[in-house]
Protein backbone atom coordinates (compact mmCIF):
# COMPACT_ATOMS: atom_id res chain seq x y z
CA UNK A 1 0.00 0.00 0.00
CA UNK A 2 1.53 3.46 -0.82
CA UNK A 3 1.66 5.95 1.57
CA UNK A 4 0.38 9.32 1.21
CA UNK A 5 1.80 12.80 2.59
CA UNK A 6 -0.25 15.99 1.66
CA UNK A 7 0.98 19.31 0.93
CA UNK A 8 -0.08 22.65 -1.35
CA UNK A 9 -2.98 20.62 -2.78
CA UNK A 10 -0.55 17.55 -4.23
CA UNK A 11 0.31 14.08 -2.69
CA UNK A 12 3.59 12.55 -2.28
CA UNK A 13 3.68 8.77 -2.62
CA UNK A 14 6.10 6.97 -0.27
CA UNK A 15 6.89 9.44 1.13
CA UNK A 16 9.67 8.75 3.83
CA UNK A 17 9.42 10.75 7.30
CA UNK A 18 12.39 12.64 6.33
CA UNK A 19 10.47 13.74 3.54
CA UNK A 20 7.34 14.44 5.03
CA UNK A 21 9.54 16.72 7.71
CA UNK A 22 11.14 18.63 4.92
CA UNK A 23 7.93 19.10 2.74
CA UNK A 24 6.59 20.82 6.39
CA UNK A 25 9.51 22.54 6.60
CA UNK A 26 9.79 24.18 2.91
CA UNK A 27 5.71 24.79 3.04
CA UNK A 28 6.62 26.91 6.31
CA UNK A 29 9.32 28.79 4.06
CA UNK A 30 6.99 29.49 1.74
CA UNK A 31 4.86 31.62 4.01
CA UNK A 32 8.09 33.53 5.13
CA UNK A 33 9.00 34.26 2.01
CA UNK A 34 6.12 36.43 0.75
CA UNK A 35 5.70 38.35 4.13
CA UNK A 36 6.16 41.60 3.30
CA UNK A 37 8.81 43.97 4.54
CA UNK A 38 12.04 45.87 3.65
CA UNK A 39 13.63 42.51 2.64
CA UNK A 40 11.26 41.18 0.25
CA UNK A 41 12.59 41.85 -2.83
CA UNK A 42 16.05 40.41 -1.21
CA UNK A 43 14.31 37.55 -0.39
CA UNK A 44 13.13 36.55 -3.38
CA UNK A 45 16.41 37.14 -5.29
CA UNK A 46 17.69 34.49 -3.03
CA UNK A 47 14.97 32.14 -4.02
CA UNK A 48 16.04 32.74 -7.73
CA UNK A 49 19.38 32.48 -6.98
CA UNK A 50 19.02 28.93 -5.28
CA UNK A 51 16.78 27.52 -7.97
CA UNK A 52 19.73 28.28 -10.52
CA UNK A 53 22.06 26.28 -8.09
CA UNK A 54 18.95 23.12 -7.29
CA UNK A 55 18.96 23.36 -11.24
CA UNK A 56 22.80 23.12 -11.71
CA UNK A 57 22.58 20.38 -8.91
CA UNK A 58 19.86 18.31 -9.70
CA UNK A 59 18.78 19.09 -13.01
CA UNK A 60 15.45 19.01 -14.52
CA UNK A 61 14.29 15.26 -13.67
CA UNK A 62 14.39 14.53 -9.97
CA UNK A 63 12.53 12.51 -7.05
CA UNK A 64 11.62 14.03 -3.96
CA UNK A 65 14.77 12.08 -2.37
CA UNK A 66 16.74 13.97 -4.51
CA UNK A 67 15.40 17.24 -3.06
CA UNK A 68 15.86 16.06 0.41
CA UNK A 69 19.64 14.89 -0.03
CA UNK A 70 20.41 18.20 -1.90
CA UNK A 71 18.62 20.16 0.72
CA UNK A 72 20.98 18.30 3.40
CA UNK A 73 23.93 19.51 1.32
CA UNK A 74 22.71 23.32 1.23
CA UNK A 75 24.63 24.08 4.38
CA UNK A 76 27.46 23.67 2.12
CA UNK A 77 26.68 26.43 -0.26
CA UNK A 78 23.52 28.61 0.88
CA UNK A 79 24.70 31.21 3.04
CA UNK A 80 27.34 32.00 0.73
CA UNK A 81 24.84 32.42 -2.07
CA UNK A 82 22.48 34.38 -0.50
CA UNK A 83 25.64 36.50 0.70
CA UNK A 84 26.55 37.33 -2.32
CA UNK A 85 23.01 37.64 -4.00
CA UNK A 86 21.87 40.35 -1.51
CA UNK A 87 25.25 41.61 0.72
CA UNK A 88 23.49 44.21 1.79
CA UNK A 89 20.66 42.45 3.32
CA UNK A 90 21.19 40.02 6.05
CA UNK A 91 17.40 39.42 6.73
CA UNK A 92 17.48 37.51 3.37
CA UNK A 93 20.18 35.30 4.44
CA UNK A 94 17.30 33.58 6.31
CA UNK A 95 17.27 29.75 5.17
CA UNK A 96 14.03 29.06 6.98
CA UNK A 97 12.61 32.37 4.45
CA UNK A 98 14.49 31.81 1.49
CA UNK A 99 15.92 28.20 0.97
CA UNK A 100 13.04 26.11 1.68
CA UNK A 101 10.77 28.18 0.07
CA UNK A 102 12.80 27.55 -3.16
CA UNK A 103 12.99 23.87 -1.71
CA UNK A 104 9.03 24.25 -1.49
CA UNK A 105 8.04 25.23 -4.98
CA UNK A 106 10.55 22.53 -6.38
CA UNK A 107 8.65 19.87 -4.56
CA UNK A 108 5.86 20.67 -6.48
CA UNK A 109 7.64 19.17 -9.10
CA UNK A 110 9.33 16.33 -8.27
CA UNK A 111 8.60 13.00 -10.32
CA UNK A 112 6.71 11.00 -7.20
CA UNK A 113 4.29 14.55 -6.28
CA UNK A 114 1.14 13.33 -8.01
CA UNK A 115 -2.02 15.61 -8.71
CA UNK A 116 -4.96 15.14 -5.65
């Protein structure tokens, strides 16, 4: 029997409790991401600037697992990123506002989200 997680109006199936803790997590992101304020616009640089790196890094065709193992190697390379995307903004350097909301919206597309 397949199991089930739900998130944004899609369904992940098999999805592993790692995964179901980082699809929480990036949904949570999400939310941070688009609440308003002086960083913003910084914010959502950084979100462009890590779906160029996920996209370097994972390419176009990739499982949820993927996501999660790539998203375990971000310490690696984020804060340096969103350094250099928006120096002048340390409020963007947020990973919990900026990384998993990139994280988030590439869930959407993994191979094993299905439509509800």
């Amino acid at each position: 029997m397949a199991r089930h997680v739900l998130r944004g109006g899609r369904r992940v199936r098999g999805a592993t409790p790692a995964e179901a803790t980082a699809l929480m997590e990036w949904d949570a992101g999400e939310k941070c991401r688009d609440e308003p304020g002086p960083a913003r616009d910084a914010r959502l640089k950084v979100v462009a600037a890590v779906d160029d790196e996920l996209r370097r890094r994972i390419g176009a065709t990739y499982a949820l697992a993927d996501l999660v193992r790539a998203y375990g190697e971000s310490s690696r390379w984020f804060l340096e990123l969103a350094q250099r995307v928006a120096p002048a903004t340390p409020a963007a350097w947020d990973s919990a506002a900026t990384l998993d909301a990139a994280f988030a919206r590439w869930a959407r597309n993994a191979s094993d989200a299905v439509a509800r």
